[in-house]
C-alpha atoms as a PDB file:
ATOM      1  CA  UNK A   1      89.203  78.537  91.717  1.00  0.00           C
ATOM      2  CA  UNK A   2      89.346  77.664  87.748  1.00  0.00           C
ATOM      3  CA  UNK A   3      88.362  80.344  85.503  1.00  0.00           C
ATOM      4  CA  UNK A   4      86.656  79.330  81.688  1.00  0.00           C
ATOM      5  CA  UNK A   5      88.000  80.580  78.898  1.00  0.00           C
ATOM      6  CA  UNK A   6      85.614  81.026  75.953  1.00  0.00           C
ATOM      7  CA  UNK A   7      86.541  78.679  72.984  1.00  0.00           C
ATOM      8  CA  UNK A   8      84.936  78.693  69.133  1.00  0.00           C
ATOM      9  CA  UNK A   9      82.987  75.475  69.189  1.00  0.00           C
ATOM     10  CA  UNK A  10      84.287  73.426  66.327  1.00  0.00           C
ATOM     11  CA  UNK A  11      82.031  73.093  63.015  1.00  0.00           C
ATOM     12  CA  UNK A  12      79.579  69.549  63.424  1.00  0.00           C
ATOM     13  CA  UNK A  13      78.796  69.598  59.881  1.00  0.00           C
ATOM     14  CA  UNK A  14      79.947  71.880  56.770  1.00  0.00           C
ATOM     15  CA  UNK A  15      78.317  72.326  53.160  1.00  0.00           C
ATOM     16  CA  UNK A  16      79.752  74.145  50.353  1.00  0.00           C
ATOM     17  CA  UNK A  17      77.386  75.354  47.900  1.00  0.00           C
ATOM     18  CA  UNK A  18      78.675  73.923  45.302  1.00  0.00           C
ATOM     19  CA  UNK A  19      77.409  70.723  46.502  1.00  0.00           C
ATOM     20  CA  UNK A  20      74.150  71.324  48.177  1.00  0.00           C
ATOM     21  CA  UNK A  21      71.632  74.127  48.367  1.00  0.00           C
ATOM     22  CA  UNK A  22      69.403  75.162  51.018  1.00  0.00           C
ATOM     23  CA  UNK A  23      65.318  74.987  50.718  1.00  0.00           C
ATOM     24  CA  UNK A  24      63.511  76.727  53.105  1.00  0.00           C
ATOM     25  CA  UNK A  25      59.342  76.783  52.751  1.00  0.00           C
ATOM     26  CA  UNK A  26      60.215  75.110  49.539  1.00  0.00           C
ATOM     27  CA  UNK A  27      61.888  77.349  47.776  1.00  0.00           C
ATOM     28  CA  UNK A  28      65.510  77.087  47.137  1.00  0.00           C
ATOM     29  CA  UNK A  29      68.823  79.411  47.396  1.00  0.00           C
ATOM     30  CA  UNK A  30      72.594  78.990  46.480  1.00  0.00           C
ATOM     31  CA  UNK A  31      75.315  79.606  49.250  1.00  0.00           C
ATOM     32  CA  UNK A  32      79.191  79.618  49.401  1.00  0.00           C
ATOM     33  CA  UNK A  33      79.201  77.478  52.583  1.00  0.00           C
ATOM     34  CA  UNK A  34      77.240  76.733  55.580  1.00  0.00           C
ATOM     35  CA  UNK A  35      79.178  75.632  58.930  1.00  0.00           C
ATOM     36  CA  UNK A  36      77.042  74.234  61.970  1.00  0.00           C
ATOM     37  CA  UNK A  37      78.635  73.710  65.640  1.00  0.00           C
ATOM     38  CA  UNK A  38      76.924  71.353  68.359  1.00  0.00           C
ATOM     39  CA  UNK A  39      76.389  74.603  70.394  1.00  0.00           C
ATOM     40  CA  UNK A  40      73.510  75.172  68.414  1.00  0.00           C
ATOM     41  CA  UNK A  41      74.656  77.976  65.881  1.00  0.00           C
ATOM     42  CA  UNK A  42      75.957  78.540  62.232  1.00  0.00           C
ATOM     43  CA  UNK A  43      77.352  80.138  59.965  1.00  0.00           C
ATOM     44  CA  UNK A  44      75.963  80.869  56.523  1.00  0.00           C
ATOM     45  CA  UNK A  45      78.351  82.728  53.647  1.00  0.00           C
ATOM     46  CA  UNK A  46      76.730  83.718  50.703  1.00  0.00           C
ATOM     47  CA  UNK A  47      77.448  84.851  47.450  1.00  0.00           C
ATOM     48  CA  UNK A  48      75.805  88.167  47.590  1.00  0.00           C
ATOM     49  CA  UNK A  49      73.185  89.509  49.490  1.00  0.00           C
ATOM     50  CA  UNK A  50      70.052  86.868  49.166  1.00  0.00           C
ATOM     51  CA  UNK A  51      67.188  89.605  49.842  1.00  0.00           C
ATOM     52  CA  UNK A  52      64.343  86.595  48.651  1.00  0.00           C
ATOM     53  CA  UNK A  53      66.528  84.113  51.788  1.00  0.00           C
ATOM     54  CA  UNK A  54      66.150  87.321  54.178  1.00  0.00           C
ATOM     55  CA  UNK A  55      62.399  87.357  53.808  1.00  0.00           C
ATOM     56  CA  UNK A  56      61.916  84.045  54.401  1.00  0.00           C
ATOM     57  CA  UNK A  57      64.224  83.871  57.616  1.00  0.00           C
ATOM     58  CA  UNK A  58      63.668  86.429  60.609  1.00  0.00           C
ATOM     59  CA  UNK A  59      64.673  87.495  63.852  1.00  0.00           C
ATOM     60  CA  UNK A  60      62.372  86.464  65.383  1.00  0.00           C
ATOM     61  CA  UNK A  61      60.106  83.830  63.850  1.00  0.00           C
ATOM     62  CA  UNK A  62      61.334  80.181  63.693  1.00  0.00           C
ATOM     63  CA  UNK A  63      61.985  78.370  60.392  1.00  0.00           C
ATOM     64  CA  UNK A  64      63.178  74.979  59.088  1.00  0.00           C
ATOM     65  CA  UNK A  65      66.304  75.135  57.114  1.00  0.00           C
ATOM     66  CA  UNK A  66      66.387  71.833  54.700  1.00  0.00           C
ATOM     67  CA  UNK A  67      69.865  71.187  53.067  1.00  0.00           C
ATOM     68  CA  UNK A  68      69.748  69.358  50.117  1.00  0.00           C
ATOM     69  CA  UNK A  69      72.815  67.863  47.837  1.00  0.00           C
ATOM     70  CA  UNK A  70      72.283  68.814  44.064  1.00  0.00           C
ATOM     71  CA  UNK A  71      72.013  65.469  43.594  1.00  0.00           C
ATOM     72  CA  UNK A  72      68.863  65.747  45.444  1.00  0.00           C
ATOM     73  CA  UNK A  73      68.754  63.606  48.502  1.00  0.00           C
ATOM     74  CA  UNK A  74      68.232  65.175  51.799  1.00  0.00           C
ATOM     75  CA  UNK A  75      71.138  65.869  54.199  1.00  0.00           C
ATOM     76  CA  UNK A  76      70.172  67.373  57.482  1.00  0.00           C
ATOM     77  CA  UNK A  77      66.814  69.483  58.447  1.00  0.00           C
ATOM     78  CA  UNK A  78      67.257  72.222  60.983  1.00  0.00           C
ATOM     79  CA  UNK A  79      64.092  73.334  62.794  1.00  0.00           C
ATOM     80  CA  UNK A  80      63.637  76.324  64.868  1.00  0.00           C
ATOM     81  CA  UNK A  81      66.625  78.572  62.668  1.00  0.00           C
ATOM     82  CA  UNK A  82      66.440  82.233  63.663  1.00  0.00           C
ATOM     83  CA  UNK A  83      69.187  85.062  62.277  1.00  0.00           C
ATOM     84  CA  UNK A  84      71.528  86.625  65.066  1.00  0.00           C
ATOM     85  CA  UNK A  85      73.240  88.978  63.497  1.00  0.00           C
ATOM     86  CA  UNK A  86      74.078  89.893  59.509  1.00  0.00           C
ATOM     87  CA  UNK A  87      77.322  91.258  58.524  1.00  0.00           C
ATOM     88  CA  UNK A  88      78.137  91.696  54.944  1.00  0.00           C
ATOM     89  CA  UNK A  89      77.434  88.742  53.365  1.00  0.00           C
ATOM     90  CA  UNK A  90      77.716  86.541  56.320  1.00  0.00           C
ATOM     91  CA  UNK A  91      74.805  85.649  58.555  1.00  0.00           C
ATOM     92  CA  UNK A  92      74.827  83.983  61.513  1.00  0.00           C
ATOM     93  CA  UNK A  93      71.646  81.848  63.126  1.00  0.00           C
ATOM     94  CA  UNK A  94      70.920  79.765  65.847  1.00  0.00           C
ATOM     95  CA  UNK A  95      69.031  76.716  65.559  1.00  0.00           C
ATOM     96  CA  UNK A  96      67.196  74.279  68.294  1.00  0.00           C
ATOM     97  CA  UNK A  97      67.285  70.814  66.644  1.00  0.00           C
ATOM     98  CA  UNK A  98      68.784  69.164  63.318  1.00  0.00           C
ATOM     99  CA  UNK A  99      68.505  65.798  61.884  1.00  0.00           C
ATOM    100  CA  UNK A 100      70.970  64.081  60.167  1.00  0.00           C
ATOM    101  CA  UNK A 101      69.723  62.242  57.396  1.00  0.00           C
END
């Protein structure tokens, strides 16, 4: 019998901040960096504590996550983002579909 061993799923796409910034019901918020696996979570560092990005994102209620370069073109949309868990000022969410753009 063959046991599985639990392995960190690699990042699919990463953003630094300093390149792209994330829009969610239009509005728009700095980060440090923003990692996304193809097991359908990430991992979003921020700066401080973004109370106005809290309010907007929930535990429970689905959003779309837009992240845009500063240039301003569009480079992936994540629908159905929810927040798993908040530690400091890292906060982890799952998400059911992106598109690359």
């Amino acid at each position: 019998m063959s046991t599985l061993t639990s392995v960190e799923a690699e990042p699919k796409f990463t953003f630094e901040g300093i390149n792209h910034r994330l829009f969610i019901e239009g509005r728009g918020f700095d980060f440090r960096k923003l990692s996304i696996d193809s097991s359908g979570s990430m991992v979003l560092k921020l700066d401080d504590l973004e109370d106005r990005l809290y309010s907007l994102l929930d535990f429970e209620e689905p959003s779309v996550i837009y992240v845009v370069s500063r240039a301003g073109s569009e480079d992936l949309i994540l629908q159905g983002c929810r927040i798993t868990s908040i530690i400091g000022n890292e906060c982890r969410l799952s998400y059911s579909k992106y598109q690359a753009i």
